[in-house]
C-alpha atoms as a PDB file:
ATOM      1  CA  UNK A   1      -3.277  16.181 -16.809  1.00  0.00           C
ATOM      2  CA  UNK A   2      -2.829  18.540 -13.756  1.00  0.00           C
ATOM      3  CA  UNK A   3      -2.978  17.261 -10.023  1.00  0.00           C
ATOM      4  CA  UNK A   4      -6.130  19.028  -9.693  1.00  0.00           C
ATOM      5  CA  UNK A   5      -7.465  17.388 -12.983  1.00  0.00           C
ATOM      6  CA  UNK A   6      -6.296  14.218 -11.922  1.00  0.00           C
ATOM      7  CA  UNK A   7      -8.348  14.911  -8.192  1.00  0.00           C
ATOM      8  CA  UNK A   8     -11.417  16.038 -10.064  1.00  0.00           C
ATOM      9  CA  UNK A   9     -11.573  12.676 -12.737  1.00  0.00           C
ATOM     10  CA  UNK A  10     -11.315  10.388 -10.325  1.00  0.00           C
ATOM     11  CA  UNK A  11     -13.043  11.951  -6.882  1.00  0.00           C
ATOM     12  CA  UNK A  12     -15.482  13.852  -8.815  1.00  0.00           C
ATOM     13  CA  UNK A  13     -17.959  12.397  -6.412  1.00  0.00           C
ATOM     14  CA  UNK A  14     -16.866  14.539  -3.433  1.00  0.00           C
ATOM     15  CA  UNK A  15     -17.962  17.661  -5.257  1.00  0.00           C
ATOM     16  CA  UNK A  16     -16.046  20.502  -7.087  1.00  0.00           C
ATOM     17  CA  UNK A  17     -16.756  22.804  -3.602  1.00  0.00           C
ATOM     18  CA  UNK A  18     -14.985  19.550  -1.472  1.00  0.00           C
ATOM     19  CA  UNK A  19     -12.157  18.839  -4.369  1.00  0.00           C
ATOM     20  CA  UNK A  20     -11.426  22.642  -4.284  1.00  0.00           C
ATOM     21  CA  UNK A  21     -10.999  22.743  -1.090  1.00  0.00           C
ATOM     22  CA  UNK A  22      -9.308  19.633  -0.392  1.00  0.00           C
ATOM     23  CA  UNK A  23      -6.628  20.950  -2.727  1.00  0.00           C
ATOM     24  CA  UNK A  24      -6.107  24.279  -1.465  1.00  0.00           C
ATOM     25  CA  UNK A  25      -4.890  23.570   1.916  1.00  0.00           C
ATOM     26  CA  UNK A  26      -3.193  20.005   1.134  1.00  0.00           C
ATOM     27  CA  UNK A  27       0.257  19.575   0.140  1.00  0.00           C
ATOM     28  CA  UNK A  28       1.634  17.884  -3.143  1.00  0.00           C
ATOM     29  CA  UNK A  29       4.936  16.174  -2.922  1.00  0.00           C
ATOM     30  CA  UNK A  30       7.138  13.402  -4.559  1.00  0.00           C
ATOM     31  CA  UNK A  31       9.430  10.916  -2.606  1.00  0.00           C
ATOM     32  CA  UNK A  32      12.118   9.145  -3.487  1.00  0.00           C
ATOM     33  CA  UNK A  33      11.887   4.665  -3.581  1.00  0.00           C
ATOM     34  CA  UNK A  34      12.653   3.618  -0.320  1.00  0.00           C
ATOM     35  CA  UNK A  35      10.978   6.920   1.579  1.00  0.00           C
ATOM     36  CA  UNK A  36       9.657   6.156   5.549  1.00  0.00           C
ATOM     37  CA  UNK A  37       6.423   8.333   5.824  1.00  0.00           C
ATOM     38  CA  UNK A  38       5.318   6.726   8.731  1.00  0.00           C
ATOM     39  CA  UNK A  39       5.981   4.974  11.784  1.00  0.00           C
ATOM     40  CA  UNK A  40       4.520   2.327  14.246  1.00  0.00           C
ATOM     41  CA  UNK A  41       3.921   4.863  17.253  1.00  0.00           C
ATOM     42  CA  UNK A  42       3.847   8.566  15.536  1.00  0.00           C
ATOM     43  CA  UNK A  43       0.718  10.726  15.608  1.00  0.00           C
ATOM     44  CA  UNK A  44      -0.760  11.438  11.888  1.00  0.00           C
ATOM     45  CA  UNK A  45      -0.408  14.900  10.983  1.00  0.00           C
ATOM     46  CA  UNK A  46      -1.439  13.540   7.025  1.00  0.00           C
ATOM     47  CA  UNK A  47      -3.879  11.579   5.114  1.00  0.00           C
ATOM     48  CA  UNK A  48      -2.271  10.074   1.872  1.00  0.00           C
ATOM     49  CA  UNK A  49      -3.884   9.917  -1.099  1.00  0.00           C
ATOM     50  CA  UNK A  50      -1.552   8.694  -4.207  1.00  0.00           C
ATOM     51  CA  UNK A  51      -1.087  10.177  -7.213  1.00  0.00           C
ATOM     52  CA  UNK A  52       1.211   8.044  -8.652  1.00  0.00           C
ATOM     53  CA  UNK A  53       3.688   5.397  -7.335  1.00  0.00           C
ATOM     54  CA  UNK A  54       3.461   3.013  -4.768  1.00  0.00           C
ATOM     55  CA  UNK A  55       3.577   2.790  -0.979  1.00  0.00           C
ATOM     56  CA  UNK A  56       3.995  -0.852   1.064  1.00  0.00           C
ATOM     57  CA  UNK A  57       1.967  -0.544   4.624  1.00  0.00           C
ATOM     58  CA  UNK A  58       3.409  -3.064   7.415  1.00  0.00           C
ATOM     59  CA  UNK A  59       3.032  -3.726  10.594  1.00  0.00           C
ATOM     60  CA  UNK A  60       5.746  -5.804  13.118  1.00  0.00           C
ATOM     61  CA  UNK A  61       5.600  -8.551  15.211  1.00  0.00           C
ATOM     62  CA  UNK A  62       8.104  -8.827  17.112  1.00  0.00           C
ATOM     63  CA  UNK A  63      11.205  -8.878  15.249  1.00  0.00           C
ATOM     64  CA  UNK A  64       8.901 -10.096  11.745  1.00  0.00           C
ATOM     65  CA  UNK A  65       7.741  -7.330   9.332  1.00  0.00           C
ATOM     66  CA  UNK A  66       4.511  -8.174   8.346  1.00  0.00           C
ATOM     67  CA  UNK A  67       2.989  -6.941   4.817  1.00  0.00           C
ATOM     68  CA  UNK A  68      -0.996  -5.525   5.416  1.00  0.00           C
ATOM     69  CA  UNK A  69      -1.487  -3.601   1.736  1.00  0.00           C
ATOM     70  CA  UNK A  70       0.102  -1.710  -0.610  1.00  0.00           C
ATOM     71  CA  UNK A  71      -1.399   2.421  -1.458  1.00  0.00           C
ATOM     72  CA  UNK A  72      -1.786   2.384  -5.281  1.00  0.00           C
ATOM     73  CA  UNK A  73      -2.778   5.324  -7.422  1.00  0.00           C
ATOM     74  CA  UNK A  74      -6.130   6.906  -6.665  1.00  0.00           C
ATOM     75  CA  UNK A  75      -6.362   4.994  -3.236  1.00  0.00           C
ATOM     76  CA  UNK A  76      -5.902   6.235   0.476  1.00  0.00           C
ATOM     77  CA  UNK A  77      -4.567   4.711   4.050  1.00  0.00           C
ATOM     78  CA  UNK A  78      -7.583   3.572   5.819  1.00  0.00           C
ATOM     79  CA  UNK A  79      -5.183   2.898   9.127  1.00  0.00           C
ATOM     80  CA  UNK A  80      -3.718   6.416   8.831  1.00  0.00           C
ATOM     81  CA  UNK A  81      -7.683   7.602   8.658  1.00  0.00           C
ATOM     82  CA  UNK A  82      -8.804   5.188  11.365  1.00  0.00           C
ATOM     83  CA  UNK A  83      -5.813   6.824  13.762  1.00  0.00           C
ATOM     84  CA  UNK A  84      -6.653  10.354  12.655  1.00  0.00           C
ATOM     85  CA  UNK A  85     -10.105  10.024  13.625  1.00  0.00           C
ATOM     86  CA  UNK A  86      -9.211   8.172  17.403  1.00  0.00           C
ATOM     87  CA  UNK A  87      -6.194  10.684  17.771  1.00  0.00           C
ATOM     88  CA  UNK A  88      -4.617   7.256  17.931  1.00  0.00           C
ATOM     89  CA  UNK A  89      -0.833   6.807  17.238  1.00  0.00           C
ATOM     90  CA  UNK A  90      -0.099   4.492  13.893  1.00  0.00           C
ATOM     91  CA  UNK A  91      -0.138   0.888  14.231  1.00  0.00           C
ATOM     92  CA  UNK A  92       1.631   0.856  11.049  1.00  0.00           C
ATOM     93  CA  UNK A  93       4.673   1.683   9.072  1.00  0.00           C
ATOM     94  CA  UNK A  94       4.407   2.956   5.422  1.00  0.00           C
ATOM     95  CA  UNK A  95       7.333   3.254   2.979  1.00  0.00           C
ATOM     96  CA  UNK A  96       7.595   4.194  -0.716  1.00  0.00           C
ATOM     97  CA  UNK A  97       8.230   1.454  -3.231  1.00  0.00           C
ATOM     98  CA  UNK A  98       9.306   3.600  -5.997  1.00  0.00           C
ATOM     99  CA  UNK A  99       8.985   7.360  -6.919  1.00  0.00           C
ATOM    100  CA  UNK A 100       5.837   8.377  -5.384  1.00  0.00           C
ATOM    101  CA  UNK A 101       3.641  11.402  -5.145  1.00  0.00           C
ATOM    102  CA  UNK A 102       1.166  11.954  -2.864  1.00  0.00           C
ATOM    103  CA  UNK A 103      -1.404  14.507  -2.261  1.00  0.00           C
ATOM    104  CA  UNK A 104      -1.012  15.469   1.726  1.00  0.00           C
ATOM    105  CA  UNK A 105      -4.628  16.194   3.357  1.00  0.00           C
ATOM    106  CA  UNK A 106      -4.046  17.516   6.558  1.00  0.00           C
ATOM    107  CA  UNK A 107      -5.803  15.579   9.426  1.00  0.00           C
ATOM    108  CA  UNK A 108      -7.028  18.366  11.688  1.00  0.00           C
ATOM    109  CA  UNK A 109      -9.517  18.974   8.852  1.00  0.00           C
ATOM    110  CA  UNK A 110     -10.646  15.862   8.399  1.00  0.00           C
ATOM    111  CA  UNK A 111     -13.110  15.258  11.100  1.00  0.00           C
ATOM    112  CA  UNK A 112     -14.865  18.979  10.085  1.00  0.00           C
ATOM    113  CA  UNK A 113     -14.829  17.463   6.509  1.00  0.00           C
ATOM    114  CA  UNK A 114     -16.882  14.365   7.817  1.00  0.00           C
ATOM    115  CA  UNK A 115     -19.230  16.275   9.430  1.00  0.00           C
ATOM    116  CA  UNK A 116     -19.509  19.504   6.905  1.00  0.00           C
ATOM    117  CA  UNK A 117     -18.951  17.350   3.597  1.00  0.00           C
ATOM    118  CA  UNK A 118     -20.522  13.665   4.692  1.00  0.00           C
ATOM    119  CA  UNK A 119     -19.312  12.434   1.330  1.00  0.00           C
ATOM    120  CA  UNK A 120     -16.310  12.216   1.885  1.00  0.00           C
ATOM    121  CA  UNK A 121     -17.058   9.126   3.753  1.00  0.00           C
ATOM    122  CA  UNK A 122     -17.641   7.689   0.548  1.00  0.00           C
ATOM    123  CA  UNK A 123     -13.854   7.569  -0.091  1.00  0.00           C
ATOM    124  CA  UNK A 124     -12.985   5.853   3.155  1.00  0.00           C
ATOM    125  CA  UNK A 125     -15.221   3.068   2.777  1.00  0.00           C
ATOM    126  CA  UNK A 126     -14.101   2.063  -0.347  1.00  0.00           C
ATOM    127  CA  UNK A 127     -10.809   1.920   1.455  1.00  0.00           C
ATOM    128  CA  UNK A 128     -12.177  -0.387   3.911  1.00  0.00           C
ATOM    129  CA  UNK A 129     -14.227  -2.777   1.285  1.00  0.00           C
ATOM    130  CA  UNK A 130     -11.027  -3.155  -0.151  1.00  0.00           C
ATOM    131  CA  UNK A 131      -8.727  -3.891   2.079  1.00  0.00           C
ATOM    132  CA  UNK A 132     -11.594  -6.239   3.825  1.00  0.00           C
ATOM    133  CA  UNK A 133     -11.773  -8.216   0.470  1.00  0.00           C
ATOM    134  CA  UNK A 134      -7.527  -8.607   0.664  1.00  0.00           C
ATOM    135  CA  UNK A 135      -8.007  -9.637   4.546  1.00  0.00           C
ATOM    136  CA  UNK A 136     -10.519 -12.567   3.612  1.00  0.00           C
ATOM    137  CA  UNK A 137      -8.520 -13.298  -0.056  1.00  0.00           C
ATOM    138  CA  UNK A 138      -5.502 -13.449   2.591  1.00  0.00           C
ATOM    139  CA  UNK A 139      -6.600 -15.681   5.199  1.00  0.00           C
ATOM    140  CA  UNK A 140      -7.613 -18.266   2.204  1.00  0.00           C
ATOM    141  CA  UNK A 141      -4.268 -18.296   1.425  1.00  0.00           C
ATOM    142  CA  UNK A 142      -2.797 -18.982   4.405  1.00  0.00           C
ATOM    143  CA  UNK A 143      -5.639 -21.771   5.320  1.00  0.00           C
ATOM    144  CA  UNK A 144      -5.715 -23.488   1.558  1.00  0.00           C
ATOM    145  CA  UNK A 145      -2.291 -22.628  -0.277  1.00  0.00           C
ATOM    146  CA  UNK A 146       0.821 -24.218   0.296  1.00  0.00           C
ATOM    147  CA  UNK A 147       3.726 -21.882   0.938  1.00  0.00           C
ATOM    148  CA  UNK A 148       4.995 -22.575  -2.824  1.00  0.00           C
ATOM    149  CA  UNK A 149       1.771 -21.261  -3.786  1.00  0.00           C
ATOM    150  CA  UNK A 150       1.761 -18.037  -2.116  1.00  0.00           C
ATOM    151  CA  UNK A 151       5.460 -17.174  -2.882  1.00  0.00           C
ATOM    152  CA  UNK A 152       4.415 -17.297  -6.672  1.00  0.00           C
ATOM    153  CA  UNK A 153       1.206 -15.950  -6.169  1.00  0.00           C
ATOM    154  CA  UNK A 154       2.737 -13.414  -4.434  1.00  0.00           C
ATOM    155  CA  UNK A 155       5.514 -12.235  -7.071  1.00  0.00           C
ATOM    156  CA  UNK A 156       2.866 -12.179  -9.428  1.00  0.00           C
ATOM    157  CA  UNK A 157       0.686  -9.997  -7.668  1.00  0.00           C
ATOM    158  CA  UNK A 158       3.917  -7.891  -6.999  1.00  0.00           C
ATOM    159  CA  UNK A 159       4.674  -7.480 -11.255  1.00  0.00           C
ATOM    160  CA  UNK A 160       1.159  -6.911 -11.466  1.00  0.00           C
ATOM    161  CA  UNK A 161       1.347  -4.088  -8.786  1.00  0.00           C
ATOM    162  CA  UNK A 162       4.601  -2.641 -10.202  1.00  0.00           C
ATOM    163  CA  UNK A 163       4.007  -2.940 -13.879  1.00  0.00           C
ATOM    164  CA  UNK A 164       7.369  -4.299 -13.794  1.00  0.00           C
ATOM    165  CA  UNK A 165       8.451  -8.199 -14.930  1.00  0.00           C
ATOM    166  CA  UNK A 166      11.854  -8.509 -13.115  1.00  0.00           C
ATOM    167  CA  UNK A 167      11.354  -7.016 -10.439  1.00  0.00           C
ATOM    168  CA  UNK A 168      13.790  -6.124  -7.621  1.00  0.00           C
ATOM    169  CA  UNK A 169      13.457  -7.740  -4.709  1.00  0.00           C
ATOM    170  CA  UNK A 170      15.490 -10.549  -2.120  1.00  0.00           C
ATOM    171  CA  UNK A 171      14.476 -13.628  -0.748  1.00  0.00           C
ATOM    172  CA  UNK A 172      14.752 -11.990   2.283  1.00  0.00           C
ATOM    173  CA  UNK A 173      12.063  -9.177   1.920  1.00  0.00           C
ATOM    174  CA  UNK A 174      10.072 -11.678   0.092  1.00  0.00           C
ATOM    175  CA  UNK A 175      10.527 -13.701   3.604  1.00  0.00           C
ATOM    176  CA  UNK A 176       9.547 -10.314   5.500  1.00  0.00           C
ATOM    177  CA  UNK A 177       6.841  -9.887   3.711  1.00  0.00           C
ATOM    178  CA  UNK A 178       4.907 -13.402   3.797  1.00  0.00           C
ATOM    179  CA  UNK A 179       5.951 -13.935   8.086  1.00  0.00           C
ATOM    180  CA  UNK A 180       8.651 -16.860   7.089  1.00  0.00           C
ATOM    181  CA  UNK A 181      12.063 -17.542   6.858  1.00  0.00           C
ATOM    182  CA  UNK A 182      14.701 -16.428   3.967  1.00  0.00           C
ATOM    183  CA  UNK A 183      15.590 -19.905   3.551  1.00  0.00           C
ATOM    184  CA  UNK A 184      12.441 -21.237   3.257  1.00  0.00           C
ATOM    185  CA  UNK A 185      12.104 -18.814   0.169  1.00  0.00           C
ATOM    186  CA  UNK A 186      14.964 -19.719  -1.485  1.00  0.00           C
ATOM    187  CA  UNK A 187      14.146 -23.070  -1.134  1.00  0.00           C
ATOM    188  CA  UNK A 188      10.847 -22.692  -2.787  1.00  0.00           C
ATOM    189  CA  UNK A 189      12.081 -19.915  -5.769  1.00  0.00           C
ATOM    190  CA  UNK A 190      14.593 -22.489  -6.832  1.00  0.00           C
ATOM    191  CA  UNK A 191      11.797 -25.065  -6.957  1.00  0.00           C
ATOM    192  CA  UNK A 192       9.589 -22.467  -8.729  1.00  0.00           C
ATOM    193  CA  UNK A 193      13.018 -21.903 -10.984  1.00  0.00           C
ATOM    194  CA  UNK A 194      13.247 -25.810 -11.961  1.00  0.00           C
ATOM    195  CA  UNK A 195       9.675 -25.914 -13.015  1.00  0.00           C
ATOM    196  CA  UNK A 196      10.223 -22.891 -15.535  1.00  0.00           C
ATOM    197  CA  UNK A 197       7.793 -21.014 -13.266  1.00  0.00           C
ATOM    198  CA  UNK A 198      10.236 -17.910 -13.411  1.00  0.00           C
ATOM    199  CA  UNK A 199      13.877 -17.173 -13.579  1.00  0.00           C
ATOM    200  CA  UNK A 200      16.147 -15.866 -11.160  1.00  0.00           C
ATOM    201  CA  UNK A 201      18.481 -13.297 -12.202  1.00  0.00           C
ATOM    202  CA  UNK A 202      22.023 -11.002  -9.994  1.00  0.00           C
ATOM    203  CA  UNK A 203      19.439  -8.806  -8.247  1.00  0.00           C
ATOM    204  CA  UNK A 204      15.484  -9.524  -9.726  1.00  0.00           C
ATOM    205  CA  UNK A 205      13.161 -12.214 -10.459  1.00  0.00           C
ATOM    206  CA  UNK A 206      11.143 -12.620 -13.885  1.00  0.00           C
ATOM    207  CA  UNK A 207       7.981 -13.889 -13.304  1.00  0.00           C
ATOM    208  CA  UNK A 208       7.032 -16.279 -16.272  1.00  0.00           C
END
């Protein structure tokens, strides 16, 4: 399947004129794992929308990185579309978790598109249903789950994601991630270890 085939399956409801469009004057590229596209404080000059891959969307407070969603395939970045809309600078930061690619919409033409193609609205609140249902699903967590409890349900969620059972990640971005401390986490993955919940290997944990 093309990128253009891929746009029209799965936005179809935009419109072929919209879809055309959208894919004439946007930019297709790949980035490496590990790629900064955005920063807490930049202007957006793009709108994301993934083709395939994965990108983690944080925030910081003070000196804790803070996880708020991660971009799958055929989804967008509702704070990069908020900001582009307010002329705003990015609250956020967003980084690749593996090989991504991305179509690029370019965010001068997205207010004209709102107004000229009303649709198109249609995408971004989907993106904001969805990331209200993590929000609540979140907040449950935090006010009904033990720590344990989100650390698992939280590597699970993460092979899930990824597709992939180890996966690569430390106790310390694990810590990042869920607003604790590393050695709170490795406190709690070797309890999860002793009750055969997974297994820890050099550099990855297996999820059982």
């Amino acid at each position: 399947m093309t990128d253009i085939q891929f746009i029209e399956s799965k936005f179809g409801y935009l419109g072929k004129e919209l879809v055309r469009e959208i894919f004439a004057i946007s930019d297709i590229k790949k980035f490496d794992s590990g790629t900064t596209l955005m920063r807490e404080g930049q202007y957006i000059k793009v709108i994301p929308i993934v083709i395939s891959g994965l990108i983690k969307v944080t925030t910081q407070v003070e000196d804790k990185e803070l996880l708020l969603y991660y971009i799958k395939p055929e989804q967008s970045c509702i704070m990069s579309f908020s900001s582009c809309l307010k002329n705003e600078q990015s609250k956020v930061f967003a980084i690749t978790e593996e090989e991504t690619k991305i179509l690029l919409m370019p965010s001068e033409k997205i207010a004209g598109w709102v107004t000229e193609y009303p649709v198109i609205n249609k995408l971004f609140y989907q993106q904001y249903d969805l990331r209200y249902s993590e929000l609540i699903e979140t907040i449950n967590h935090l006010l009904y789950h033990k720590l344990d409890t989100r650390v698992f349900d939280y590597l699970r969620e993460k092979v899930r994601i990824t597709g992939k059972n180890p996966i690569k990640i430390t106790h310390k971005e694990i810590a990042a991630e869920l607003g604790t401390a590393r050695e709170v986490v490795s406190r709690i993955v070797k309890k999860l270890e002793k009750l055969s919940k997974l297994k820890q290997h050099h550099d990855s944990i297996e999820i059982f």
